[in-house]
N, C-alpha and C. Protein backbone atom coordinates (compact mmCIF):
# COMPACT_ATOMS: atom_id res chain seq x y z
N UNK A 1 64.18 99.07 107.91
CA UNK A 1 65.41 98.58 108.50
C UNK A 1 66.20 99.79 109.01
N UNK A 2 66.42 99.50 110.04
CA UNK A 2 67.52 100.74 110.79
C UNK A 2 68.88 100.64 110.95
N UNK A 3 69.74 100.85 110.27
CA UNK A 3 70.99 100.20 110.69
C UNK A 3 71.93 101.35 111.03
N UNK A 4 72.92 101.17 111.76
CA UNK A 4 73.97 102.13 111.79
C UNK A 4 75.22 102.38 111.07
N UNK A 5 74.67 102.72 109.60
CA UNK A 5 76.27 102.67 108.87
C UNK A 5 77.11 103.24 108.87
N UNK A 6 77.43 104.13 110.03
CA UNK A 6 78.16 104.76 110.68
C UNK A 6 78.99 103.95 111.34
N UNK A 7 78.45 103.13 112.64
CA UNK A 7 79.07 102.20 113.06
C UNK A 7 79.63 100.80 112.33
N UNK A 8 78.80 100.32 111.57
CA UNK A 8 79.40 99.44 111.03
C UNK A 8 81.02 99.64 109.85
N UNK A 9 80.90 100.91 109.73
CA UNK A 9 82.22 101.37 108.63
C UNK A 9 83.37 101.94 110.19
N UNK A 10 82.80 102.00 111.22
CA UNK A 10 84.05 102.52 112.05
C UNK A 10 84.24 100.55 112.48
N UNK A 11 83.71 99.68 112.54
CA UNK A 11 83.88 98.87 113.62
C UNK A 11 85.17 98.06 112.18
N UNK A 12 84.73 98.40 110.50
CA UNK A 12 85.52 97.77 109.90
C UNK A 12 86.91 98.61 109.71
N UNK A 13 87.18 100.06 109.85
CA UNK A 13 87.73 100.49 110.11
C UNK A 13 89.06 99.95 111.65
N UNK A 14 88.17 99.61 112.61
CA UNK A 14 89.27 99.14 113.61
C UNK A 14 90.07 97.89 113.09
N UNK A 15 88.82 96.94 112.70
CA UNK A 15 89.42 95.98 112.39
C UNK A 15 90.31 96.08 111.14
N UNK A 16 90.24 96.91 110.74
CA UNK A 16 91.70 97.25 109.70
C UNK A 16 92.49 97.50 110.14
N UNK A 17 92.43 98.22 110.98
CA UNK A 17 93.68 98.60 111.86
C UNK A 17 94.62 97.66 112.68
N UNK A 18 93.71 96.61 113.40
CA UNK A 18 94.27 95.63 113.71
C UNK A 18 95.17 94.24 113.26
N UNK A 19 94.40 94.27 111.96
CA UNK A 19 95.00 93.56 111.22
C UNK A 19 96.58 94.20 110.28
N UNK A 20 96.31 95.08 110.37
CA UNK A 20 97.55 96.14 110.21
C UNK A 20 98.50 96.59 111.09
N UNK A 21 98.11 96.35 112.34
CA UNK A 21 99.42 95.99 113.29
C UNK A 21 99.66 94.46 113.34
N UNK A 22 99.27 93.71 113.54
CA UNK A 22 99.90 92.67 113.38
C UNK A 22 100.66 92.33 112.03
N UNK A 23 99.87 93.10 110.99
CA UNK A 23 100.73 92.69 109.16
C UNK A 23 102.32 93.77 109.77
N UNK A 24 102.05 94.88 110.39
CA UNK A 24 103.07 95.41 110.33
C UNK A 24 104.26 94.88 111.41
N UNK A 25 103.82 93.90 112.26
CA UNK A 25 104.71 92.83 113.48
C UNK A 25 105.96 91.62 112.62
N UNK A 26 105.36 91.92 111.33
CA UNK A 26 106.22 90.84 110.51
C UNK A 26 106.97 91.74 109.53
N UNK A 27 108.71 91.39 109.67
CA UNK A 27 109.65 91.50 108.87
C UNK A 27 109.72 91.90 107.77
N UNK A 28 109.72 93.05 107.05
CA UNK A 28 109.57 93.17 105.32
C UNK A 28 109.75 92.21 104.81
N UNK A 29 110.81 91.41 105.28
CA UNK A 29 111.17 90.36 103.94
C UNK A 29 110.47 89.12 104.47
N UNK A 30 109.80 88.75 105.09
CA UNK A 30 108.72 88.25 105.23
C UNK A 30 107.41 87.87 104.83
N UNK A 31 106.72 89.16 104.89
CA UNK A 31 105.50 89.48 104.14
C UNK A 31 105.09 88.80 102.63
N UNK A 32 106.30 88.75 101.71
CA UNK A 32 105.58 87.84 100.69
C UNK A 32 106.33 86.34 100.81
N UNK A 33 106.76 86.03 102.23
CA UNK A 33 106.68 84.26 102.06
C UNK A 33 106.04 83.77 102.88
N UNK A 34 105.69 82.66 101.73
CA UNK A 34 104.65 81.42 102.08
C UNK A 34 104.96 80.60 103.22
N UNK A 35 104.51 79.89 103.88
CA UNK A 35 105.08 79.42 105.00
C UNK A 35 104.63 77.94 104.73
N UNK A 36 104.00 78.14 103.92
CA UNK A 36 103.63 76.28 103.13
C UNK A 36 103.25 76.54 101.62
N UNK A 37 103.91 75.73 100.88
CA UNK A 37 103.17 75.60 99.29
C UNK A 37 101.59 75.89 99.48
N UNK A 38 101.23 76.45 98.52
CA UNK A 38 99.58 76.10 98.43
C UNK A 38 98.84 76.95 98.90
N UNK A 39 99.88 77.82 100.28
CA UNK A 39 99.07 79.15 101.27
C UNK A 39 99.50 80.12 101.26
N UNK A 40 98.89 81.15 101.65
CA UNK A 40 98.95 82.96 100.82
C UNK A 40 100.34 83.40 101.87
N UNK A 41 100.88 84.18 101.64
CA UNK A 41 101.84 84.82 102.29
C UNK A 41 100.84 85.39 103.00
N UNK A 42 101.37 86.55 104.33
CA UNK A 42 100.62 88.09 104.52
C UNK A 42 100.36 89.07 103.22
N UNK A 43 101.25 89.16 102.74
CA UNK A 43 101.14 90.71 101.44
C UNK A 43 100.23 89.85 100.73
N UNK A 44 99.62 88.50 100.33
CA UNK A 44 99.00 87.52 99.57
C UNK A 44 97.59 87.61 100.13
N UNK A 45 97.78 87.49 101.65
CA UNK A 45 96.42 87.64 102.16
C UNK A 45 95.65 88.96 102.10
N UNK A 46 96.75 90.11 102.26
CA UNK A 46 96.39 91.70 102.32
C UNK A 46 95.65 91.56 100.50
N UNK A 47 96.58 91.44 99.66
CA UNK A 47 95.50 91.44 98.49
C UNK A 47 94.55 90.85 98.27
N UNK A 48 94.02 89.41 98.45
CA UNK A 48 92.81 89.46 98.65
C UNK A 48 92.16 89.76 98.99
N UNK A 49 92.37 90.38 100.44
CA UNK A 49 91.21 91.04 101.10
C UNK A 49 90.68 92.12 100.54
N UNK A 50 91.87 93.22 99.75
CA UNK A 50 91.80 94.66 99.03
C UNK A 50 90.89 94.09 97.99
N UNK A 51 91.29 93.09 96.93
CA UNK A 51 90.28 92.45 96.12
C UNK A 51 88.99 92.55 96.39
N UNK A 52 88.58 91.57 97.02
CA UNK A 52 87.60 91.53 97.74
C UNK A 52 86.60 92.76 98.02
N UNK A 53 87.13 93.00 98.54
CA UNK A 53 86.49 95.31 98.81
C UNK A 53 86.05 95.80 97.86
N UNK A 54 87.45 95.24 96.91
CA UNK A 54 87.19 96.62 95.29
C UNK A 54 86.14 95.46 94.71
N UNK A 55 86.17 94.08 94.21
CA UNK A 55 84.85 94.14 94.33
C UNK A 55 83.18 94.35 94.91
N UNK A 56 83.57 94.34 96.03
CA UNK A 56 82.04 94.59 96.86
C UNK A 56 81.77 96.39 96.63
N UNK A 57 83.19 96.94 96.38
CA UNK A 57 82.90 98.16 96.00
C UNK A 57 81.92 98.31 94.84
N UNK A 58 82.37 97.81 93.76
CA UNK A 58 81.79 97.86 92.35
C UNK A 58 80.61 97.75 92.46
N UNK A 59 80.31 96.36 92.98
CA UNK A 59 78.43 96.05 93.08
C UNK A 59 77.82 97.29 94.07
N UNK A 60 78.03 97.56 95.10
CA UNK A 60 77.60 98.41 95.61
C UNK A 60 77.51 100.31 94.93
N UNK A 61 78.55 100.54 94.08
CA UNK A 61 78.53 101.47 93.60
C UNK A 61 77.46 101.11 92.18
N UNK A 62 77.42 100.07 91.13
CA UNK A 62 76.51 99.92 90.73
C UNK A 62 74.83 100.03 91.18
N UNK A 63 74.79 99.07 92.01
CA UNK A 63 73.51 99.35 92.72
C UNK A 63 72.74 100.73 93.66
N UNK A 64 74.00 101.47 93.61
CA UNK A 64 73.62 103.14 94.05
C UNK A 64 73.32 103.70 93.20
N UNK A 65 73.81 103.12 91.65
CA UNK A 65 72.65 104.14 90.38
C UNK A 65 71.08 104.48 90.16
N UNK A 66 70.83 105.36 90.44
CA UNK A 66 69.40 105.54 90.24
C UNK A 66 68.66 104.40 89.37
N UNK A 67 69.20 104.59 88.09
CA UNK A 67 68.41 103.45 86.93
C UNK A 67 68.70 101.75 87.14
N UNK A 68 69.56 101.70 88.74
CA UNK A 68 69.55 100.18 88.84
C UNK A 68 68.45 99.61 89.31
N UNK A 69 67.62 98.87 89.06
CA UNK A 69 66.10 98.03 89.80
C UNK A 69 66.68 97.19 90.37
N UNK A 70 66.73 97.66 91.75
CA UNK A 70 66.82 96.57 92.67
C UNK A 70 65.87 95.84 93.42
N UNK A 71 65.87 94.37 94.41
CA UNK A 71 65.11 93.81 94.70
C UNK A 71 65.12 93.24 95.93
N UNK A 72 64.03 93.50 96.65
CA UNK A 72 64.15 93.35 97.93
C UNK A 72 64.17 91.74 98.50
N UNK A 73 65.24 91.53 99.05
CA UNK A 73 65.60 90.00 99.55
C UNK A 73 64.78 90.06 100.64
N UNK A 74 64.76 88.36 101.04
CA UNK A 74 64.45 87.80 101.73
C UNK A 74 65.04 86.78 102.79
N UNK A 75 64.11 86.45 103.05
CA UNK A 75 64.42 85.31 104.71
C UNK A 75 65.67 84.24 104.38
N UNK A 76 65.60 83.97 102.83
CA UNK A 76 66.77 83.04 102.27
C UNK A 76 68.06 83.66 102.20
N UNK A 77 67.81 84.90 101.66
CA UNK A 77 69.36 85.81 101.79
C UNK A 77 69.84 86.02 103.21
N UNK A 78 69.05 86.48 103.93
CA UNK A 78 69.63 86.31 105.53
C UNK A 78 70.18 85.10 106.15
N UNK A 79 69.53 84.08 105.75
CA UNK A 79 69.75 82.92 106.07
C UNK A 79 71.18 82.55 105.84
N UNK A 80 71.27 83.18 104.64
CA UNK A 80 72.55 82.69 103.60
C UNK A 80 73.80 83.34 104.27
N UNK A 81 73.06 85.04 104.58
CA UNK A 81 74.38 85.36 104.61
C UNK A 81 74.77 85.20 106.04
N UNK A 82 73.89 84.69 106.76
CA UNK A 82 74.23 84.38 108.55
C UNK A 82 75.10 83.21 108.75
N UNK A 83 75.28 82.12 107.74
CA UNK A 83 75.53 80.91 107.29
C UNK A 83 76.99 81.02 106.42
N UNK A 84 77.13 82.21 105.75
CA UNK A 84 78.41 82.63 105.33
C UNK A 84 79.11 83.37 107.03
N UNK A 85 78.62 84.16 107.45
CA UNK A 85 79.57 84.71 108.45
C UNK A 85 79.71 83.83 109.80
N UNK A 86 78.93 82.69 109.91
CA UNK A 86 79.26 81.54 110.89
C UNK A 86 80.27 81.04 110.27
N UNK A 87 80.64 80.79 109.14
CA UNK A 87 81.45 79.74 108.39
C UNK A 87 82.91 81.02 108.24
N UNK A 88 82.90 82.00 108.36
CA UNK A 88 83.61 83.13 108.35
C UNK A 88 84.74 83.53 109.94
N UNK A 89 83.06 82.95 110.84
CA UNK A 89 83.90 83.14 112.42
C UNK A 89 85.19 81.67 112.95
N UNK A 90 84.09 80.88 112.12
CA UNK A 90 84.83 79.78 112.47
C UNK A 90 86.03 80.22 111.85
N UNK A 91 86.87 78.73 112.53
CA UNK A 91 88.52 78.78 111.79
C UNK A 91 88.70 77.58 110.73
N UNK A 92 87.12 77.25 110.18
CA UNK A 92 87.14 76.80 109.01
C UNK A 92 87.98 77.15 108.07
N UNK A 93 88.38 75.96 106.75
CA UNK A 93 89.51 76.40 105.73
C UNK A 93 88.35 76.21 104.42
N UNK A 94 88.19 77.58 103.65
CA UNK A 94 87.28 76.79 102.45
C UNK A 94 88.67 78.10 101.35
N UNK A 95 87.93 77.39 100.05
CA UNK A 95 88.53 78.11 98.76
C UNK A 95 87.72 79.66 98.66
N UNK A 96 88.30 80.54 98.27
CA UNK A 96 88.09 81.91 98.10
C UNK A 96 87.08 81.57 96.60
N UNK A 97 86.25 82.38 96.23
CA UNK A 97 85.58 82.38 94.99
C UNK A 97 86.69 82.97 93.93
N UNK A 98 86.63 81.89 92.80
CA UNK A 98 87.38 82.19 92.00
C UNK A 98 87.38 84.06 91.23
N UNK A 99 86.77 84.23 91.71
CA UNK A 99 87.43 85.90 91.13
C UNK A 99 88.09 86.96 92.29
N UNK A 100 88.17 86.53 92.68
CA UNK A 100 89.28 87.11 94.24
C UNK A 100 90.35 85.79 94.68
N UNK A 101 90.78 84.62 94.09
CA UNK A 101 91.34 83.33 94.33
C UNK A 101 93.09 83.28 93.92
N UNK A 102 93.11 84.55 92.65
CA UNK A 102 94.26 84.56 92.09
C UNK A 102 95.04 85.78 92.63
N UNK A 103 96.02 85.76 93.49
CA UNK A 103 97.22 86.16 93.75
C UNK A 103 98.39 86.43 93.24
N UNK A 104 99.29 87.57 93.07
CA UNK A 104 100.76 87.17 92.23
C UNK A 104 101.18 86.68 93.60
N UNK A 105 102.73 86.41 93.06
CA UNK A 105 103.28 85.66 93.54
C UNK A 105 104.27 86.44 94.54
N UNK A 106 104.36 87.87 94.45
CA UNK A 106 105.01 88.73 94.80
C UNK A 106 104.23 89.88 94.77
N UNK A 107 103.39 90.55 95.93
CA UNK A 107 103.02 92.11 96.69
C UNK A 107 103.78 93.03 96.70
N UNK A 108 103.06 94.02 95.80
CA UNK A 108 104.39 95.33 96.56
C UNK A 108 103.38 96.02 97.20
N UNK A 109 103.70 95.51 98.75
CA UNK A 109 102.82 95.77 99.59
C UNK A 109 102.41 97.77 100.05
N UNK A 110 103.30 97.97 99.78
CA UNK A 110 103.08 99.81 99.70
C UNK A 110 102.06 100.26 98.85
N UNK A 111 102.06 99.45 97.25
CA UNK A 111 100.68 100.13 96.43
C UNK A 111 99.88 99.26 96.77
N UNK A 112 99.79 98.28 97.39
CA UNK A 112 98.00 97.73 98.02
C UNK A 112 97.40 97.85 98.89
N UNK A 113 98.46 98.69 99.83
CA UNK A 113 98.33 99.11 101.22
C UNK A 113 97.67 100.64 100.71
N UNK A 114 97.95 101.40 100.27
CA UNK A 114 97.51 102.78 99.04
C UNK A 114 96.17 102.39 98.55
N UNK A 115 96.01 101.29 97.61
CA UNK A 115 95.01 101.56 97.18
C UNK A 115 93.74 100.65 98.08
N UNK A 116 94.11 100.01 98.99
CA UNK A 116 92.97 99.52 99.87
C UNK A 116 92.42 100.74 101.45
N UNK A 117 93.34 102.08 101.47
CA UNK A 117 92.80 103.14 101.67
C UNK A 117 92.02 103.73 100.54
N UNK A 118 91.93 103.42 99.28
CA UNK A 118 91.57 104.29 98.29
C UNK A 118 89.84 103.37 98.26
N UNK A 119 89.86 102.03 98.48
CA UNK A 119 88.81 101.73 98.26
C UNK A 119 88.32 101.94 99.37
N UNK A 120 88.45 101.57 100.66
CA UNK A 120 87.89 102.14 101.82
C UNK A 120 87.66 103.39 102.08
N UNK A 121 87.71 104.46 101.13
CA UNK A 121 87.44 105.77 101.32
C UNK A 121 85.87 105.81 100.45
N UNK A 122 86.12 105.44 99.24
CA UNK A 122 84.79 104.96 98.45
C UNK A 122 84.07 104.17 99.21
N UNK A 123 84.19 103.17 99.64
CA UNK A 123 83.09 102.71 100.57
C UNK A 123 82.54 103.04 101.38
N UNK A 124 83.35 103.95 102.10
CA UNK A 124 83.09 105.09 103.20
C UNK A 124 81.45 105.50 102.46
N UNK A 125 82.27 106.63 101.33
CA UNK A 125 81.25 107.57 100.58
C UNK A 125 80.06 106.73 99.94
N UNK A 126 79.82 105.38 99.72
CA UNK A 126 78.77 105.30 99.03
C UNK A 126 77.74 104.84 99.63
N UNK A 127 78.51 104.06 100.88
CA UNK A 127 77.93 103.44 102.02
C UNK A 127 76.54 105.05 102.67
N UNK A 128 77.34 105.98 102.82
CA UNK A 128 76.96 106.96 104.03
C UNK A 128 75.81 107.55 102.74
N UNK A 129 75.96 107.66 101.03
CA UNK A 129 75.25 107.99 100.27
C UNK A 129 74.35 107.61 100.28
N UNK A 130 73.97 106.16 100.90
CA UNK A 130 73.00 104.80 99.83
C UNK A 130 71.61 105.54 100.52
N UNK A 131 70.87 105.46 99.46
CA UNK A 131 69.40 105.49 99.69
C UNK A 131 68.62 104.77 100.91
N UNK A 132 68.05 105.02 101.79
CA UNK A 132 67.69 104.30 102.98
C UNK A 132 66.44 103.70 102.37
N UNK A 133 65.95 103.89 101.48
CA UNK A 133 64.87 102.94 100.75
C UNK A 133 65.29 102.10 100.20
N UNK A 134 66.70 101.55 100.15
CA UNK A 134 67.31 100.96 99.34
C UNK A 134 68.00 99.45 100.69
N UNK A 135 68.26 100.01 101.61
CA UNK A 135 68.80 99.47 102.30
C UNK A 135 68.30 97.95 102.68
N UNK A 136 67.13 97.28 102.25
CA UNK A 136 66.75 96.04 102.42
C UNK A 136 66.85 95.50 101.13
N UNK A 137 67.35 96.20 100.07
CA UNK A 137 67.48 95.41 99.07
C UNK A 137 68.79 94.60 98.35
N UNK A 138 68.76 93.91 97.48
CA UNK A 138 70.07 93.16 97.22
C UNK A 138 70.91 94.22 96.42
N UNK A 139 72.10 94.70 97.09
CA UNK A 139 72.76 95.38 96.76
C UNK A 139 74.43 94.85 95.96
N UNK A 140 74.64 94.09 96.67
CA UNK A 140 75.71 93.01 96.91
C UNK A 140 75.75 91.67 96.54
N UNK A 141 76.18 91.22 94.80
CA UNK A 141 75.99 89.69 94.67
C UNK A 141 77.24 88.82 95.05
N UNK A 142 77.31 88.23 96.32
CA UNK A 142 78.33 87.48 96.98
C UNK A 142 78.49 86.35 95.87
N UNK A 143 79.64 85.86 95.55
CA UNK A 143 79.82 84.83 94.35
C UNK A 143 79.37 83.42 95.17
N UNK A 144 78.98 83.25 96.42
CA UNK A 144 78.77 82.07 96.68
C UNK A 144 77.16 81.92 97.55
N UNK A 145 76.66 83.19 97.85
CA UNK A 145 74.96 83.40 98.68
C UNK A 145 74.02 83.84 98.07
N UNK A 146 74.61 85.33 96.30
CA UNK A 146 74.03 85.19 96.15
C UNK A 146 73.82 86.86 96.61
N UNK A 147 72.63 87.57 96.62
CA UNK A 147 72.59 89.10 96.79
C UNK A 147 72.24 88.99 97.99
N UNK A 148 72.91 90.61 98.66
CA UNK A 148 72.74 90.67 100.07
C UNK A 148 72.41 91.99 99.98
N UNK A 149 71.83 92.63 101.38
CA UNK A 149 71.60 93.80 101.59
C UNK A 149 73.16 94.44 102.04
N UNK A 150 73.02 96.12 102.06
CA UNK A 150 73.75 96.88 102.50
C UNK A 150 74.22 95.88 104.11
N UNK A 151 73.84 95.99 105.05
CA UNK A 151 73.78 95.44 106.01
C UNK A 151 74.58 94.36 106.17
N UNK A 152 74.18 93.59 105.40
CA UNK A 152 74.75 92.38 105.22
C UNK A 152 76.55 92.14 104.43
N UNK A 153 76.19 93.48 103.45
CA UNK A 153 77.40 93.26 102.52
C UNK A 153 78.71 93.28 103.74
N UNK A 154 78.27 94.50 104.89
CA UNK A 154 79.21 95.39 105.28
C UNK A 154 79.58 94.51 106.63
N UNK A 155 78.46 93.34 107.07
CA UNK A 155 78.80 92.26 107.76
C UNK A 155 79.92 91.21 107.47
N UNK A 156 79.68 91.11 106.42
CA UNK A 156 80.71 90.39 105.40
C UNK A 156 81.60 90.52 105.56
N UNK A 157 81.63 92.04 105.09
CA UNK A 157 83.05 92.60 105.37
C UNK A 157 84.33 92.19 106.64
N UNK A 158 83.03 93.11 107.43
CA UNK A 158 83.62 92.78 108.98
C UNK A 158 84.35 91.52 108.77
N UNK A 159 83.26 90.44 108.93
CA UNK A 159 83.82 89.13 109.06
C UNK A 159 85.20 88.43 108.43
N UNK A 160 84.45 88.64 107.01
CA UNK A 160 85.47 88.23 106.15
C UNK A 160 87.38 89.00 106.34
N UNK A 161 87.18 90.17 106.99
CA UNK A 161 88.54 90.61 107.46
C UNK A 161 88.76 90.20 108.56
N UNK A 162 88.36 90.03 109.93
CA UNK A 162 88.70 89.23 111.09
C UNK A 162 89.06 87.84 110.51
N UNK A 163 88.14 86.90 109.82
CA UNK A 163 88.98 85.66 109.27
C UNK A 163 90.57 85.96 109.11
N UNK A 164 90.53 86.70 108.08
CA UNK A 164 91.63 86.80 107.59
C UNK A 164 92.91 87.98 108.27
N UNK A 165 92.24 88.26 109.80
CA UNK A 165 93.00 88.63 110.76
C UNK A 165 93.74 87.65 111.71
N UNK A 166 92.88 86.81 111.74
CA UNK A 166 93.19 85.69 112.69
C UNK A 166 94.16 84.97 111.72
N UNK A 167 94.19 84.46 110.65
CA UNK A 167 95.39 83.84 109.29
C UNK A 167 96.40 84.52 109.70
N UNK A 168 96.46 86.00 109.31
CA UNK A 168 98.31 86.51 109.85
C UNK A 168 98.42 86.86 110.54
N UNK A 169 97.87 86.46 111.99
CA UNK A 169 98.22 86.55 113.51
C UNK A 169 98.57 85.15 113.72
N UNK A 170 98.38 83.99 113.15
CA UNK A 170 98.58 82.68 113.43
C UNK A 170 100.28 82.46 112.48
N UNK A 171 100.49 83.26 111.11
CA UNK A 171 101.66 83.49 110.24
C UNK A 171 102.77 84.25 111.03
N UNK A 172 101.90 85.46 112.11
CA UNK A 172 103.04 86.25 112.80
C UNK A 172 104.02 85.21 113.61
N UNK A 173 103.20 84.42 114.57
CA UNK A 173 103.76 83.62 115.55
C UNK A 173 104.61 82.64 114.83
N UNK A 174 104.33 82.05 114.01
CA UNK A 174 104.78 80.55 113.48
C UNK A 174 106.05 81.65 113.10
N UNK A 175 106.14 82.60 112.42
CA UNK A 175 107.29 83.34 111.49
C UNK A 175 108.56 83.63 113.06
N UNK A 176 108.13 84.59 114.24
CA UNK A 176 108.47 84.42 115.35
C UNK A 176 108.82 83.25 115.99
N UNK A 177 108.60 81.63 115.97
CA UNK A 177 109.37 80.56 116.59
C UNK A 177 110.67 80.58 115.54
């Protein structure tokens, strides 16, 4: 497998960025309100997403240990995870997996904004580390597909932050009428 994990960490890189001008288009005192019972603020959505990372961080930094036996996926994991990032592009509404699901109720958006550079710097480094013999194997256990490759995790990624770019670009406007 040949991939460019170079490119794929700059293309999630922009899209951080983007989603970070628009988080930054909304009002401080804004950012942690809800705009309906039941749905994440922006600073609500920014932590999940940081969540999210610092876990995919973990598995991925696990699975870069030498003594981890990993296992090379298949046609079902692709399947899976092509089937997660269709369901990702769409503007489908599903539930977050319960271990990234819980939110406070109040962001102090300065230390999550801090430490979701802190995990994106580690991902940077373990990503550009990973063994290229390693790279077709399940690196990444998604709580709902299941193990994915490097490739795949960092697809995810992508995706799973454009979703949730398009959420507080749709919060910016509604907050703006």
């Amino acid at each position: 497998m040949n991939i460019d994990i170079n490119k794929k960490l700059e293309i999630l890189e922009n899209n951080k960025a983007q989603l970070l001008n628009c988080f930054e288009s909304i009002s401080g005192e804004k950012l942690n309100t809800q705009l309906e019972k039941d749905k994440w603020s922006p600073a609500q959505i920014i932590y999940h997403v940081v969540k999210s990372e610092q876990y995919t961080l973990i598995s991925l930094m696990n699975s870069s240990k030498p003594e981890t036996k990993l296992r090379k996926i298949g046609f079902k994991a692709f399947g899976k995870s092509k089937l997660l990032n269709l369901f990702l592009k769409s503007r489908l509404k599903f539930k977050a997996p319960p271990i990234v699901q819980k939110v406070p109720d109040d962001v102090n958006v300065k230390d999550i904004l801090a430490k979701w550079d802190e995990v994106r710097n580690e991902i940077k480094n373990v990503c550009l580390k990973f063994p290229k013999e390693n790279f077709n194997k399940g690196v990444f256990k998604h709580p709902y597909i299941g193990f994915i490759n490097l490739e795949q995790s960092l697809n995810f990624l992508i995706n799973h932050l454009k979703h949730h770019t398009a959420q507080i670009e749709k919060i910016s406007i509604n907050f703006k009428q």
